[in-house]
Protein backbone atom coordinates (compact mmCIF):
# COMPACT_ATOMS: atom_id res chain seq x y z
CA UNK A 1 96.24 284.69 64.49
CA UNK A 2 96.46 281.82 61.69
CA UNK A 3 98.48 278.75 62.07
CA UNK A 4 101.81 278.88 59.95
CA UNK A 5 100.51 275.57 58.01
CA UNK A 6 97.91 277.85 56.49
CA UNK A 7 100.57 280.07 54.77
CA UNK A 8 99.68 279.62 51.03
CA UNK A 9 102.60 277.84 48.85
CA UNK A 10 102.62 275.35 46.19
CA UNK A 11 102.48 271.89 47.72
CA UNK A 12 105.18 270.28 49.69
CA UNK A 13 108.20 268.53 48.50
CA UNK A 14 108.25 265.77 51.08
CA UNK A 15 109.82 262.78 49.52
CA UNK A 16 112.99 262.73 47.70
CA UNK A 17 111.99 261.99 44.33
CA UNK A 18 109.71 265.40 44.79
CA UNK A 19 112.76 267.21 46.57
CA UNK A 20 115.06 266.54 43.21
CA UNK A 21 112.36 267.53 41.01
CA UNK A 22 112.10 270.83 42.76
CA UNK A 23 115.73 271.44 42.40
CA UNK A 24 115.90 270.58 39.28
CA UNK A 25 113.61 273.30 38.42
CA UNK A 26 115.78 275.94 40.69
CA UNK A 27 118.40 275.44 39.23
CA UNK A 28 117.15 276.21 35.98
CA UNK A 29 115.10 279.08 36.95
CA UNK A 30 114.97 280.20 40.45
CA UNK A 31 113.96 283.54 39.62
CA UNK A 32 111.10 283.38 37.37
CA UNK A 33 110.14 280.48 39.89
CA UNK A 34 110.12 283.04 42.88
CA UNK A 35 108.49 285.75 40.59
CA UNK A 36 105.69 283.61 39.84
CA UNK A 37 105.29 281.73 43.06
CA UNK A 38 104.51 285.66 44.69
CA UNK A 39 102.03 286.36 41.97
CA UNK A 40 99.84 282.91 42.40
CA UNK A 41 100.34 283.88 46.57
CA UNK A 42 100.92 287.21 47.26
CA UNK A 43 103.08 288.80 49.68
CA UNK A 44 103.84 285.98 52.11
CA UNK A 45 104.08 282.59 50.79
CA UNK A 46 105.60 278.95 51.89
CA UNK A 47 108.21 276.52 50.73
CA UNK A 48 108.13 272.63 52.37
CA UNK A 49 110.88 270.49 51.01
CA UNK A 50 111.60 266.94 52.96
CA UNK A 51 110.20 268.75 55.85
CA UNK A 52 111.86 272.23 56.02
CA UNK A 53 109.76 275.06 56.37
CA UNK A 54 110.64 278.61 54.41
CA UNK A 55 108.93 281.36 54.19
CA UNK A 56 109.42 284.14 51.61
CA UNK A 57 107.83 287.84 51.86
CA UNK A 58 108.34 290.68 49.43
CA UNK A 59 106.17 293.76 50.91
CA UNK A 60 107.65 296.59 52.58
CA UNK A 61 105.43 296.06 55.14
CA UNK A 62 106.14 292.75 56.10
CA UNK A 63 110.26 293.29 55.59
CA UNK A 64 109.92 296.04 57.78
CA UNK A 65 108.34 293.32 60.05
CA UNK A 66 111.17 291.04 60.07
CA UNK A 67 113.33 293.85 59.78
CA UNK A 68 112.96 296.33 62.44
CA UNK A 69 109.40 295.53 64.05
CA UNK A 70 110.31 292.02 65.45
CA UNK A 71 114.15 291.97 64.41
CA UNK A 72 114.39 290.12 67.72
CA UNK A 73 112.67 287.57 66.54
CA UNK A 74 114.82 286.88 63.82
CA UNK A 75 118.54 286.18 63.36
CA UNK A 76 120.97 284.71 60.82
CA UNK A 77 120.63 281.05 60.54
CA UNK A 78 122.83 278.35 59.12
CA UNK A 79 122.97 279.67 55.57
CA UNK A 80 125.36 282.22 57.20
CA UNK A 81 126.39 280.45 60.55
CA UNK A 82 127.09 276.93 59.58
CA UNK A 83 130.74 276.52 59.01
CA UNK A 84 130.11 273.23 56.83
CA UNK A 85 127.87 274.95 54.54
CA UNK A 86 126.83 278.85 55.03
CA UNK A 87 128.75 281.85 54.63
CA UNK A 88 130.57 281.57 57.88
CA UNK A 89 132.65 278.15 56.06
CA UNK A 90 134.42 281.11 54.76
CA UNK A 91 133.94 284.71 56.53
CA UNK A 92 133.59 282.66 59.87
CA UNK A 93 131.47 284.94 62.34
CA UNK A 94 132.30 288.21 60.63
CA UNK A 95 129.51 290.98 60.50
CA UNK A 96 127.44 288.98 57.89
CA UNK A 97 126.99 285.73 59.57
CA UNK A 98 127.18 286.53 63.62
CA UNK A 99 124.48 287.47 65.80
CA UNK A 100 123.46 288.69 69.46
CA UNK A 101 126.46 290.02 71.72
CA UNK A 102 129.58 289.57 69.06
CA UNK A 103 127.16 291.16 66.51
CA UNK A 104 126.73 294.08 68.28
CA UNK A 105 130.56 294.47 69.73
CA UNK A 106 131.76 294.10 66.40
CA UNK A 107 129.45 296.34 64.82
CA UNK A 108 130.58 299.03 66.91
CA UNK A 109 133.88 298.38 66.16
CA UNK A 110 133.88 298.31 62.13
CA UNK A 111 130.95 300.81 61.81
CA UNK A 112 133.62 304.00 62.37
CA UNK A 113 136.03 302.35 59.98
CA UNK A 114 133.04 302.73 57.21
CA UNK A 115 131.57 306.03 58.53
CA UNK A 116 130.32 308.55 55.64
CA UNK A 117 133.28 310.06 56.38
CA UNK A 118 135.95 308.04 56.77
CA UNK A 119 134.53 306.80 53.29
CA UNK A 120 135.33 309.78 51.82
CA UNK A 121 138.93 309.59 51.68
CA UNK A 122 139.52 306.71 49.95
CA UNK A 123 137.44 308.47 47.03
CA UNK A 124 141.07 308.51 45.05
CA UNK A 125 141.62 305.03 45.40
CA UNK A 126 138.16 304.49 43.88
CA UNK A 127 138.68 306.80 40.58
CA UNK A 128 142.16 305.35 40.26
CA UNK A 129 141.04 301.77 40.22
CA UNK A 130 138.60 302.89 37.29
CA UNK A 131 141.14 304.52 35.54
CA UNK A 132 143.41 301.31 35.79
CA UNK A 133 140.58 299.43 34.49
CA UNK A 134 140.76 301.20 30.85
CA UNK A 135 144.31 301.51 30.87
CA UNK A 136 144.79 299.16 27.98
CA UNK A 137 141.40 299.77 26.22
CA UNK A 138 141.66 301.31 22.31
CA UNK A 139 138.65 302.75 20.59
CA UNK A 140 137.41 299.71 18.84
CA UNK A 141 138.77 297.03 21.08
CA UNK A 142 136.90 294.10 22.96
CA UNK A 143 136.96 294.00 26.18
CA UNK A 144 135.48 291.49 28.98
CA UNK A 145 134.39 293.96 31.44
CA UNK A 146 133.06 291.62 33.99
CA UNK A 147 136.68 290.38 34.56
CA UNK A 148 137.70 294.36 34.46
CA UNK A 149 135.49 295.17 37.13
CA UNK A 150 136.69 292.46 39.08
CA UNK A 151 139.89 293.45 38.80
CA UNK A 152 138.69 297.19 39.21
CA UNK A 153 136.76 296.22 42.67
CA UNK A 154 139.91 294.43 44.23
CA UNK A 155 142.27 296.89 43.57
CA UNK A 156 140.09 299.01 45.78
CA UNK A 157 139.43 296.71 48.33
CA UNK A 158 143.30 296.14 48.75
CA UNK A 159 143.80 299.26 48.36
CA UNK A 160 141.61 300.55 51.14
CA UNK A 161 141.90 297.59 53.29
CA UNK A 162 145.82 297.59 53.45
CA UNK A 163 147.23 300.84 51.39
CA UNK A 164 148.88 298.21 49.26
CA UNK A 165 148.64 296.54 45.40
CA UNK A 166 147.46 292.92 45.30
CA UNK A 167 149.38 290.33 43.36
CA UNK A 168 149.05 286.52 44.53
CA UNK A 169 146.45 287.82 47.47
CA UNK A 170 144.12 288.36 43.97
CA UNK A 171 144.12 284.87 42.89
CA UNK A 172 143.72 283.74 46.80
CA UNK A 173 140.34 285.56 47.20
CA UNK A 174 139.18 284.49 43.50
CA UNK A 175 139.59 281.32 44.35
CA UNK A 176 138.05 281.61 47.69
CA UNK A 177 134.86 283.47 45.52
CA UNK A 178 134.98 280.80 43.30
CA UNK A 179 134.21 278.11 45.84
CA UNK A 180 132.10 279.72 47.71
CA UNK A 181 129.77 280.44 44.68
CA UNK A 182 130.52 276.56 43.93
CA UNK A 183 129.14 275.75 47.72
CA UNK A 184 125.90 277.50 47.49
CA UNK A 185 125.51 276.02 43.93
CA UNK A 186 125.83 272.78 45.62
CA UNK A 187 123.59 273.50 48.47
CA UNK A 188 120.79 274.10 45.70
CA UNK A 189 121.31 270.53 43.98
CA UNK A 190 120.61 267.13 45.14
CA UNK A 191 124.27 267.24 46.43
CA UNK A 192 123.08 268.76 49.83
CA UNK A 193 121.53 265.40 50.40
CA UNK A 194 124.31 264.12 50.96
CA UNK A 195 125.42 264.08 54.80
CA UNK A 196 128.17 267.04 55.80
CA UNK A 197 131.24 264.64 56.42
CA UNK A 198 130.83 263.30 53.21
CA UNK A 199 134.02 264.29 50.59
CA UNK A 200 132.97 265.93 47.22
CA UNK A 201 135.60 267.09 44.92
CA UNK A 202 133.43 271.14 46.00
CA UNK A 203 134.09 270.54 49.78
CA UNK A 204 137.82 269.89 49.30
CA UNK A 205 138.32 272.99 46.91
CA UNK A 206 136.43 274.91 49.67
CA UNK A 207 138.75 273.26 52.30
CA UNK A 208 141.54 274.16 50.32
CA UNK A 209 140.49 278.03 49.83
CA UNK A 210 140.04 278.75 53.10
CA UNK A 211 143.21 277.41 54.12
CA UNK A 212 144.86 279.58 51.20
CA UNK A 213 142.43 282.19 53.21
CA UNK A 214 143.67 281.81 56.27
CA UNK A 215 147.73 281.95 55.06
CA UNK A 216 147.17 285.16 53.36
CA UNK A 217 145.11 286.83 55.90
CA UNK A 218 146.91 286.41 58.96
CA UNK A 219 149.99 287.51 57.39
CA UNK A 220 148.39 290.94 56.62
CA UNK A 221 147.41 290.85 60.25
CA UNK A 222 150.61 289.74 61.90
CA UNK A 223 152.35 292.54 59.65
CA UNK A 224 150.06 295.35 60.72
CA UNK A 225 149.95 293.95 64.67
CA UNK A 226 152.58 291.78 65.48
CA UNK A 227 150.21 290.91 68.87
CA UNK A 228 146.71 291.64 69.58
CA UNK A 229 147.43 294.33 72.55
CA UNK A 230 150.73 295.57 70.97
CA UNK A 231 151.46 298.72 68.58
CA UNK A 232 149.64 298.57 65.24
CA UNK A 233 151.01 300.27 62.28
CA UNK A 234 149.10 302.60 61.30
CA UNK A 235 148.55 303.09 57.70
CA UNK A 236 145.61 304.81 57.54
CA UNK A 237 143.03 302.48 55.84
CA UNK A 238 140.07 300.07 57.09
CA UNK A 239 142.92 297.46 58.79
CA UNK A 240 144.11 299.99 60.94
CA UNK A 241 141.19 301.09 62.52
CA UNK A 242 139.58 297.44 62.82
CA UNK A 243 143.12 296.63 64.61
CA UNK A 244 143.02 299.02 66.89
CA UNK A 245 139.49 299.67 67.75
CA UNK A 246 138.78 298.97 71.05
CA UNK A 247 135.23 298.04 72.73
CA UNK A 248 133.79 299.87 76.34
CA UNK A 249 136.00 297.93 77.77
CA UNK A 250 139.04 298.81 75.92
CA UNK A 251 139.42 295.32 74.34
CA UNK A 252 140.31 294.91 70.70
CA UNK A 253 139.66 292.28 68.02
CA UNK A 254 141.14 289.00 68.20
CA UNK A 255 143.47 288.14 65.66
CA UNK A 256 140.73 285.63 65.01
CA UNK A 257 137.97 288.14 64.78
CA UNK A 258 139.86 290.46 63.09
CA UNK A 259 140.11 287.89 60.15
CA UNK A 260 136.46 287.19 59.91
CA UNK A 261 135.63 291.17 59.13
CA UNK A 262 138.72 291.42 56.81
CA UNK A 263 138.23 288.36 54.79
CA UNK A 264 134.41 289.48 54.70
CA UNK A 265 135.01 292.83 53.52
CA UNK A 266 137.31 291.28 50.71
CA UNK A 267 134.71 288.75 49.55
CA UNK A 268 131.79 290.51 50.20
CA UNK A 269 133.31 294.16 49.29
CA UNK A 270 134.52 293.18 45.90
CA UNK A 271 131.89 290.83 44.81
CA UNK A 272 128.82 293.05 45.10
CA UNK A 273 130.63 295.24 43.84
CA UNK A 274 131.98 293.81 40.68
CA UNK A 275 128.58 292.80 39.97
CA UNK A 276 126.81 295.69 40.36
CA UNK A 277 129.35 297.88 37.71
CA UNK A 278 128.55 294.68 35.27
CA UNK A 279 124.97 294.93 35.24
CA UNK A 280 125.60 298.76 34.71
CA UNK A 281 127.17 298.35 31.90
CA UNK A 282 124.86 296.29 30.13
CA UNK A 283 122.23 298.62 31.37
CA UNK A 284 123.38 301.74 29.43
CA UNK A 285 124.29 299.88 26.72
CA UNK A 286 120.15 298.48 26.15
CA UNK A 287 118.90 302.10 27.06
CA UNK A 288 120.36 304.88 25.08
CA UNK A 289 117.98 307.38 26.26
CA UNK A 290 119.91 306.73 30.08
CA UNK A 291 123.17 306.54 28.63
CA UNK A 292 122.80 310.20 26.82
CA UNK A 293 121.62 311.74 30.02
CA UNK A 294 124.50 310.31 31.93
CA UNK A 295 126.65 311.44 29.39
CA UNK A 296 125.39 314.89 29.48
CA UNK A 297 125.73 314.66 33.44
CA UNK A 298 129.46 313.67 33.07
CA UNK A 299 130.26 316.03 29.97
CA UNK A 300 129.17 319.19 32.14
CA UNK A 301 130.76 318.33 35.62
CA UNK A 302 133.62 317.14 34.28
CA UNK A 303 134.26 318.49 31.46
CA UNK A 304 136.67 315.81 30.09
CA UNK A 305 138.76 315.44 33.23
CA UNK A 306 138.47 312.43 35.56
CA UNK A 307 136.54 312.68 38.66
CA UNK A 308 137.69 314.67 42.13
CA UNK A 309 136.40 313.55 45.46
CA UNK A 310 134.41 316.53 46.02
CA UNK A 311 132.49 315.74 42.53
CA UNK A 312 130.51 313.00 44.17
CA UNK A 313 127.30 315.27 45.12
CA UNK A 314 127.61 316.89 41.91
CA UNK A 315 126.36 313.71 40.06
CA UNK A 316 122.90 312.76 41.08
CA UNK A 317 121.75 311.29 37.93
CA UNK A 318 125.05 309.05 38.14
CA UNK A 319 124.27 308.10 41.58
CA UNK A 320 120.56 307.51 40.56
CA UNK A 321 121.83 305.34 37.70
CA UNK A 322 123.32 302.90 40.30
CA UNK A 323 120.67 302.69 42.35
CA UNK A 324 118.28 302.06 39.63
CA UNK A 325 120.69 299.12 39.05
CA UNK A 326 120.65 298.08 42.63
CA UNK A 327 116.91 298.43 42.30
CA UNK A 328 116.98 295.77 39.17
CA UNK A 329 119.84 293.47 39.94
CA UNK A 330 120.32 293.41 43.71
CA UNK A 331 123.93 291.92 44.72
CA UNK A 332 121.47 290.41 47.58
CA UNK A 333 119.06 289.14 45.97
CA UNK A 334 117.66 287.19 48.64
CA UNK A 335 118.76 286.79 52.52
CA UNK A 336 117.41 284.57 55.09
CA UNK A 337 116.38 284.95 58.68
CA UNK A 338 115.56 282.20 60.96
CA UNK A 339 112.84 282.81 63.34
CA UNK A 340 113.96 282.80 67.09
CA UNK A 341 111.10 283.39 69.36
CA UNK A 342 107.36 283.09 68.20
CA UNK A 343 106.16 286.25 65.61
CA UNK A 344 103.89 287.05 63.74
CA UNK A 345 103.99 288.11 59.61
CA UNK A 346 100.74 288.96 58.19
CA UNK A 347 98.61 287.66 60.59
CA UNK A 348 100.06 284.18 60.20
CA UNK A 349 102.28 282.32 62.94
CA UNK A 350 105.84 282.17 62.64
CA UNK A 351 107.12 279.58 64.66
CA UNK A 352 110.96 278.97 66.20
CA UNK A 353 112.98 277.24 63.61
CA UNK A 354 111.14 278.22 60.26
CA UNK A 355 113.26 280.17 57.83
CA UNK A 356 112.11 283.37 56.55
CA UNK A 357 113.27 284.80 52.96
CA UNK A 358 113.25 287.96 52.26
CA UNK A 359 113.71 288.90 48.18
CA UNK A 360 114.67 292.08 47.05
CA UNK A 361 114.60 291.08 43.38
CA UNK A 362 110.54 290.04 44.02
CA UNK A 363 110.17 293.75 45.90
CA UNK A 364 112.15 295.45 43.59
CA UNK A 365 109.93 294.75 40.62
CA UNK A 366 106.80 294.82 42.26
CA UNK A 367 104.61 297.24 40.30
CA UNK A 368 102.68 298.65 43.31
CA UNK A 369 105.81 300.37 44.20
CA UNK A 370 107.51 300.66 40.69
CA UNK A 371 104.80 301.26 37.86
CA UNK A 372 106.54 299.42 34.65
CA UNK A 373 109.14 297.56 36.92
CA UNK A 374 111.12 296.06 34.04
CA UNK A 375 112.00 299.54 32.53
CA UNK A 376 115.14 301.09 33.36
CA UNK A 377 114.88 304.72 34.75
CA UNK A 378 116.84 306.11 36.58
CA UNK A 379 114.63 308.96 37.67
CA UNK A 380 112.92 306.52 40.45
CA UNK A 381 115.35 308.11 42.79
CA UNK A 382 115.79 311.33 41.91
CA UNK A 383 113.42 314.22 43.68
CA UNK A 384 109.68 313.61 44.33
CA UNK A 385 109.65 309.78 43.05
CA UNK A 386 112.24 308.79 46.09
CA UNK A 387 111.03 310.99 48.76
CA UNK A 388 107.93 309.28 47.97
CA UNK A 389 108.43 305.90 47.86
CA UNK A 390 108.38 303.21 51.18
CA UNK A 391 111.56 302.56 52.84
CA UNK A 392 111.69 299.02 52.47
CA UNK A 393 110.40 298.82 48.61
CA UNK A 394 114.45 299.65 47.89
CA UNK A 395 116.62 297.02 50.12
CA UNK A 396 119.65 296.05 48.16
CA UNK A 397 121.58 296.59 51.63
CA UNK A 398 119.18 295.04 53.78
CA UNK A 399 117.76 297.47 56.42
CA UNK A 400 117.11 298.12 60.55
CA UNK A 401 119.95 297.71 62.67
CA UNK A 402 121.49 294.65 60.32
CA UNK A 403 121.71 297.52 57.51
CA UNK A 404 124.84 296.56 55.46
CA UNK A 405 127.74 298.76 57.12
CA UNK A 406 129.18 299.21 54.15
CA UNK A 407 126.61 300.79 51.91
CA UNK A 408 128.51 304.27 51.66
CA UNK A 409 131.41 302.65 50.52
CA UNK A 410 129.19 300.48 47.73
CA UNK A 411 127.85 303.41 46.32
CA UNK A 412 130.70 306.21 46.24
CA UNK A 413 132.90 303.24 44.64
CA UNK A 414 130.50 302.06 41.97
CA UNK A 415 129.43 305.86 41.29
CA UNK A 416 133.20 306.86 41.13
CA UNK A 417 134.10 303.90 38.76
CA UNK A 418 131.18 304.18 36.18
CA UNK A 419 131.44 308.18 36.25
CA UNK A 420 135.53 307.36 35.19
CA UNK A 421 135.19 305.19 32.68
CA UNK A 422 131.60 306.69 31.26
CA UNK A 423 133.26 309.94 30.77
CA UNK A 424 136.18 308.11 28.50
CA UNK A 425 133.89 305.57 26.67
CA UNK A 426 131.07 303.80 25.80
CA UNK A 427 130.48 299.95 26.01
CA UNK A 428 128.17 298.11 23.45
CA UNK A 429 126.99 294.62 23.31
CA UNK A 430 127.38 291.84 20.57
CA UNK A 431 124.12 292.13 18.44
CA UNK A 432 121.45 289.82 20.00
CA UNK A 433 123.90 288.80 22.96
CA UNK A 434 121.44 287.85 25.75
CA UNK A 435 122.71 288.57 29.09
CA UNK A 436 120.62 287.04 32.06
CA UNK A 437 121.44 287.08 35.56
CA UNK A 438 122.94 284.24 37.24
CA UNK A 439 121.75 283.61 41.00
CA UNK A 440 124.49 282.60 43.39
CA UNK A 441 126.26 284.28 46.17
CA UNK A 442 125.54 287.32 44.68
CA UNK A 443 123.15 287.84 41.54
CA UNK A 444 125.75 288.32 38.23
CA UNK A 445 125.33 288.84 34.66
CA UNK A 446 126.33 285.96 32.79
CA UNK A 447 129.58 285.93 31.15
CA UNK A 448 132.12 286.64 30.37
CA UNK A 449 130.23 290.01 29.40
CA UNK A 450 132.34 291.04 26.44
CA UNK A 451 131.69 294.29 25.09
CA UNK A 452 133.11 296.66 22.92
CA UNK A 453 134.55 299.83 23.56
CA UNK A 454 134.05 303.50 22.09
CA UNK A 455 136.01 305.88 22.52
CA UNK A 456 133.78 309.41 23.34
């Protein structure tokens, strides 16, 4: 086995000088940096910057590695942990940024909330939220659709979390989005060089959020289950079962705990999701070819009406549509493990401490496993093509036992919400508006995304 120093990578940023330079160029293109850093390196490659190690790997082989293999190995680190500056500042140790023993408790308790299932029913909430969405849209009219979607993906997130409309809670979690994406901008400048305790103008807006966070959210709670071992009321959505799941032992959330999975359902939930409808959009609106076979799809299922619940199955091509999206704009377009106990990727060292990346936007458009990766087609995941393809070349939800929990839910709600509006319009783009994707805490199209509406 080769020493983890022998990892290929461009050279090291060890001094500061070198360490702004570098992020300097991140923030201007960390994409077409990490595109072209894999083809110079190949599969498994290594970032040094004043000393940290990371190491980024795009083949299914290797993410299966990290993923399942040796998934002992390897467990969230401080991008997610840290409360000063990962994901947990915000979600605290919800589902996306715990590990070990609460990991697996709480899994078990939020997996039957999100159950196949259990998703099912909240397929009305889904189609209405779409329908909202073009409530106010006239043939002709612009419309920013990345703000509709928004809109369209809280609404359902409410709605499912707490049977109820949103009104200030909206601009709560907004905000709360909105710092968070300003936090991980931050932790990609020369800002993070400054020590933790140290006061920017971002930190207190992130202070601030989660506080606004925590006012809303154990309100909610307190309403539903006045105390942790009393009655909850049950009004059969997600906060319901999360409050009164019990574990082996017949212990339920704390109120505490309970907060983390909420608040990361809301940010996580409706973020992803947002984002993902967005980049759908402009999708069908650069390949007309697509669009006409979705239309064709939705004209003969639905003949004019909006969506049932039992139509989901009868869309393929729809549902192939989004995951050709997920496929070239993953929500999660990179996530981080840090290595725990000594492994091996490669045939190369991994030791304790060293970050490893994994990039779905790098695997996704890898031509070994997608022959012209840049073109849109749907028909990747339809039949033959799918059943054919590795695992782990697809992994917009992650995969293994960390699989996101709530990949059912992201797919019946963006299939639902494109197959409502699709069937009532079409969206065009400006001529010669460039739309590029903007890397943050999820990966967005650049906005606001105004487009114009058709009526079919």
């Amino acid at each position: 086995m080769r020493a983890s120093d022998e990892i290929p990578g461009p050279p090291p940023a060890d001094s500061i000088p070198a360490a702004y330079r570098l992020m300097k160029e991140v923030k201007k293109d960390l994409l077409g940096l990490v595109l072209a850093a894999f083809e110079e390196y190949g599969d498994i490659l290594q970032l040094r910057v004043l000393g940290r190690r990371q190491v980024l790997v795009r083949s299914p082989d290797l993410i299966r590695e990290v993923l399942v293999g040796q998934a002992k190995c390897f467990e969230k680190g401080k991008d997610y942990t840290s409360r000063r500056k990962g994901l947990a500042k915000f979600g605290g140790m919800g589902l996306l940024s715990s590990n070990g023993e609460l990991w697996r408790r709480q899994r078990k308790l939020v997996a039957p909330a999100l159950h196949a299932k259990r998703v099912a029913s909240y397929a009305d909430a889904m189609i209405l939220a779409g329908e909202e969405a073009m409530a106010d849209w006239q043939d002709g009219s612009v419309v920013e659709v990345d703000r509709a979607m928004m809109h369209a993906a809280l609404r359902i997130v409410a709605r499912t979390m707490f049977s109820r409309e949103i009104g200030a809670e909206a601009d709560v979690i907004g905000e709360a989005t909105h710092a968070l994406h300003g936090m991980l901008e931050a932790n990609n400048s020369a800002w993070t060089l400054l020590p933790d305790w140290f006061p920017t103008l971002q930190r207190m807006r992130e202070d601030r959020a989660v506080e606004r966070i925590d006012e809303v959210v154990y309100r909610l709670i307190r309403e539903r289950r006045p105390t942790p071992d009393g009655p909850v009321e049950d009004g059969g959505d997600l906060a319901s079962m999360l409050l009164s799941a019990e574990d082996d032992e017949g212990a339920r959330m704390s109120d505490e705990q309970a907060r983390d999975e909420i608040v990361t359902m809301f940010i996580a939930g409706h973020e992803t999701a947002a984002n993902t409808l967005g980049w759908a959009w402009v999708e069908l609106a650069r390949n007309p070819e697509v669009e006409a076979t979705l239309h064709e799809e939705l004209d003969r299922v639905l003949g004019g009406r909006a969506p049932r619940p039992d139509d989901y199955r009868a869309l393929p091509y729809t549902r192939a549509f989004i995951e050709e999206t997920l496929r070239r704009w993953p929500p999660a377009f990179t996530f981080l493990r840090t290595c725990v106990a000594e492994a091996e990727l490669g045939g190369y060292r991994i030791e304790p401490g060293a970050d490893v990346s994994l990039v779905p936007y790098a695997t996704h458009r890898d031509a070994r496993h997608y022959p012209d990766p840049e073109r849109f087609d749907p028909a990747r995941f339809l039949g033959e093509a799918r059943e054919a393809r590795d695992r782990y070349a697809w992994i917009p939800f992650g995969g293994g036992p960390r699989v996101c929990v709530g990949n059912a839910f992201a797919l019946m709600e963006t299939t639902f919400v494109l197959a409502t509006i699709a069937a009532r319009y079409r969206l065009t783009l400006p001529e010669g508006e460039d739309v590029v994707p903007v890397p943050g805490v999820t990966l967005r199209p650049s906005g606001p995304l105004r487009m114009r509406a058709h009526a079919r």
